[in-house]
Protein backbone atom coordinates (compact mmCIF):
# COMPACT_ATOMS: atom_id res chain seq x y z
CA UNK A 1 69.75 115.27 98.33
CA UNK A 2 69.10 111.96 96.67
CA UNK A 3 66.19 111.06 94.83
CA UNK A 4 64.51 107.96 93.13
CA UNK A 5 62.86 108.91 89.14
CA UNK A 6 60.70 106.61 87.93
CA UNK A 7 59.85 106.91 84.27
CA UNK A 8 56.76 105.51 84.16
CA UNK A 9 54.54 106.89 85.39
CA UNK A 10 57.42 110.04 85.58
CA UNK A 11 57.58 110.38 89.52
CA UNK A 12 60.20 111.63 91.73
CA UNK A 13 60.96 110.58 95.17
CA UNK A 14 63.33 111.83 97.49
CA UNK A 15 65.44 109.81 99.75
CA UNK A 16 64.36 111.63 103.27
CA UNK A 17 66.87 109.23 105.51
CA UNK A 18 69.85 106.97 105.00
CA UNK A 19 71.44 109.10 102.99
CA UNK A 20 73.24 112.00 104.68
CA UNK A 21 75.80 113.23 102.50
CA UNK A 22 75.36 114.68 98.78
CA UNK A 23 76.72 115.12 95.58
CA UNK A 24 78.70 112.38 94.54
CA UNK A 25 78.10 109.66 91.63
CA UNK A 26 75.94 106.67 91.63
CA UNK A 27 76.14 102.88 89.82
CA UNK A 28 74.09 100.43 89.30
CA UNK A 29 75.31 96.89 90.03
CA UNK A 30 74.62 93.78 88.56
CA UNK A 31 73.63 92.62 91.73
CA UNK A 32 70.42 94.75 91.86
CA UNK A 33 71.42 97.41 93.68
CA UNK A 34 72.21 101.22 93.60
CA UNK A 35 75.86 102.57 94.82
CA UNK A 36 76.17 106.00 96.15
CA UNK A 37 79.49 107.35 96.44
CA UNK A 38 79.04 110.83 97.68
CA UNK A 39 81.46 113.14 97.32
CA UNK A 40 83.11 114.60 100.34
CA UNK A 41 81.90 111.94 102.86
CA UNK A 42 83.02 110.80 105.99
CA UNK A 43 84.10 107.51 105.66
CA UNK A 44 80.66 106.64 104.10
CA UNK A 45 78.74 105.21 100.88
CA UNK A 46 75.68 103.92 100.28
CA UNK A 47 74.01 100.61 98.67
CA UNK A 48 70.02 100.70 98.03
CA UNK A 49 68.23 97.88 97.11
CA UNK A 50 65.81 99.24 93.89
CA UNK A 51 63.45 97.04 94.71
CA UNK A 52 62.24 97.80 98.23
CA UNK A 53 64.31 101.32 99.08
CA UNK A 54 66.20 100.09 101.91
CA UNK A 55 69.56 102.34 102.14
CA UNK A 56 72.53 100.45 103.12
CA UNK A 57 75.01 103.00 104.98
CA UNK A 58 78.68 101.72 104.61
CA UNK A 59 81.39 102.92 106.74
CA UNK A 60 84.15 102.87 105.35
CA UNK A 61 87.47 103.97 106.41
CA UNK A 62 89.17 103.81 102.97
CA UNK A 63 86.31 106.18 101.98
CA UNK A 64 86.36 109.41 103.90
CA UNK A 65 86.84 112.58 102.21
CA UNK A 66 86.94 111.92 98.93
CA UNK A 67 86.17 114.22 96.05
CA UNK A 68 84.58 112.41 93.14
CA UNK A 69 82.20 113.28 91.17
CA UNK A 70 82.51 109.63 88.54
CA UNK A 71 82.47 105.96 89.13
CA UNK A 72 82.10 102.83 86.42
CA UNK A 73 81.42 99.45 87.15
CA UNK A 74 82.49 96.58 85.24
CA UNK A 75 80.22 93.40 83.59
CA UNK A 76 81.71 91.80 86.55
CA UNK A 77 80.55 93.88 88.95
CA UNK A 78 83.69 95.66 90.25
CA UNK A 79 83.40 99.47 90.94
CA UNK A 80 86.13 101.86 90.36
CA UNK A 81 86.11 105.72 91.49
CA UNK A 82 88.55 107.82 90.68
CA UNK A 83 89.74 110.28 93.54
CA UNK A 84 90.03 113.54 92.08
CA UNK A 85 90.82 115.44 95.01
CA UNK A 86 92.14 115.55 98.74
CA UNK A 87 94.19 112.53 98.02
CA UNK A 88 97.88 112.46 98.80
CA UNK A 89 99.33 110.82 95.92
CA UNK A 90 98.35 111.30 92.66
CA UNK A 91 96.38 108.57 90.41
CA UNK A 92 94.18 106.75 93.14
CA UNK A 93 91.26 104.55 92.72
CA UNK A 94 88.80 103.21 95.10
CA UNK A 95 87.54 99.95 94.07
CA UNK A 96 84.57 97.71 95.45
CA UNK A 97 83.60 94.32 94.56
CA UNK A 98 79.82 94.35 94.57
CA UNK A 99 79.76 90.88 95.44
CA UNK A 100 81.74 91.21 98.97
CA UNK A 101 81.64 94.74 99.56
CA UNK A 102 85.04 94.54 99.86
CA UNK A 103 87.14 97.62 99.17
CA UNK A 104 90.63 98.53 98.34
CA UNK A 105 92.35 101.94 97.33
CA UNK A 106 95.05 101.78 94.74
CA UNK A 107 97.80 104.21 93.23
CA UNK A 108 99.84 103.84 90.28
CA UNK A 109 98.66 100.22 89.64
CA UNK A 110 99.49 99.32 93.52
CA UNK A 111 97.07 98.74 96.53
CA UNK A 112 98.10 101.53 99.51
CA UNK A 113 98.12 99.93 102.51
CA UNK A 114 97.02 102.82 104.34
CA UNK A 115 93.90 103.46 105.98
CA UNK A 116 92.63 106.16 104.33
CA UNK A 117 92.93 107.14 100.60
């Protein structure tokens, strides 16, 4: 489960659909918007927009099955998670560029060229 804690006035909502898979870790980009990267997923992650609580499913084929429970984004807006298990070769990263969505796995400094990570 997912949920949405606002501070003031120290309410919690939970996400009840768009968000099927849990666990996971979670960003916030400098583009206004929430990433979800749930751990164990099938080829999905999520983007929510903070300001109106539309969830963003994105399939993604270089994302499915992937244990992480950490993510960090950069001032520029680029995400990194580490895959910490189920991946075939040691020392992956997915990255995502929260300006294009765009995402890439790499190992050892090099982008795979496979389909899944």
């Amino acid at each position: 489960k997912f949920f949405k804690i606002d501070t003031n006035p120290d309410t919690a909502t939970e996400f009840t659909s768009g968000v099927t898979s849990g666990g996971g870790s979670s960003v916030y980009s400098p583009t206004g918007f929430v990433y979800i990267f749930p751990s164990g997923s099938a080829g999905e992650y999520y983007k929510i927009n903070v300001s109106t609580d539309a969830v963003l499913t994105i399939a993604d084929a270089n994302y499915n099955e992937i244990n992480s429970f950490q993510s960090v984004i950069t001032t520029g807006g680029i995400i990194y998670v580490p895959i910490t298990n189920n991946a075939p070769i040691a020392n992956e990263v997915f990255k995502v560029d929260t300006a294009t969505d765009i995402s890439i796995c790499f190992f050892n400094g090099r982008q795979r060229v496979l389909v899944r990570c």
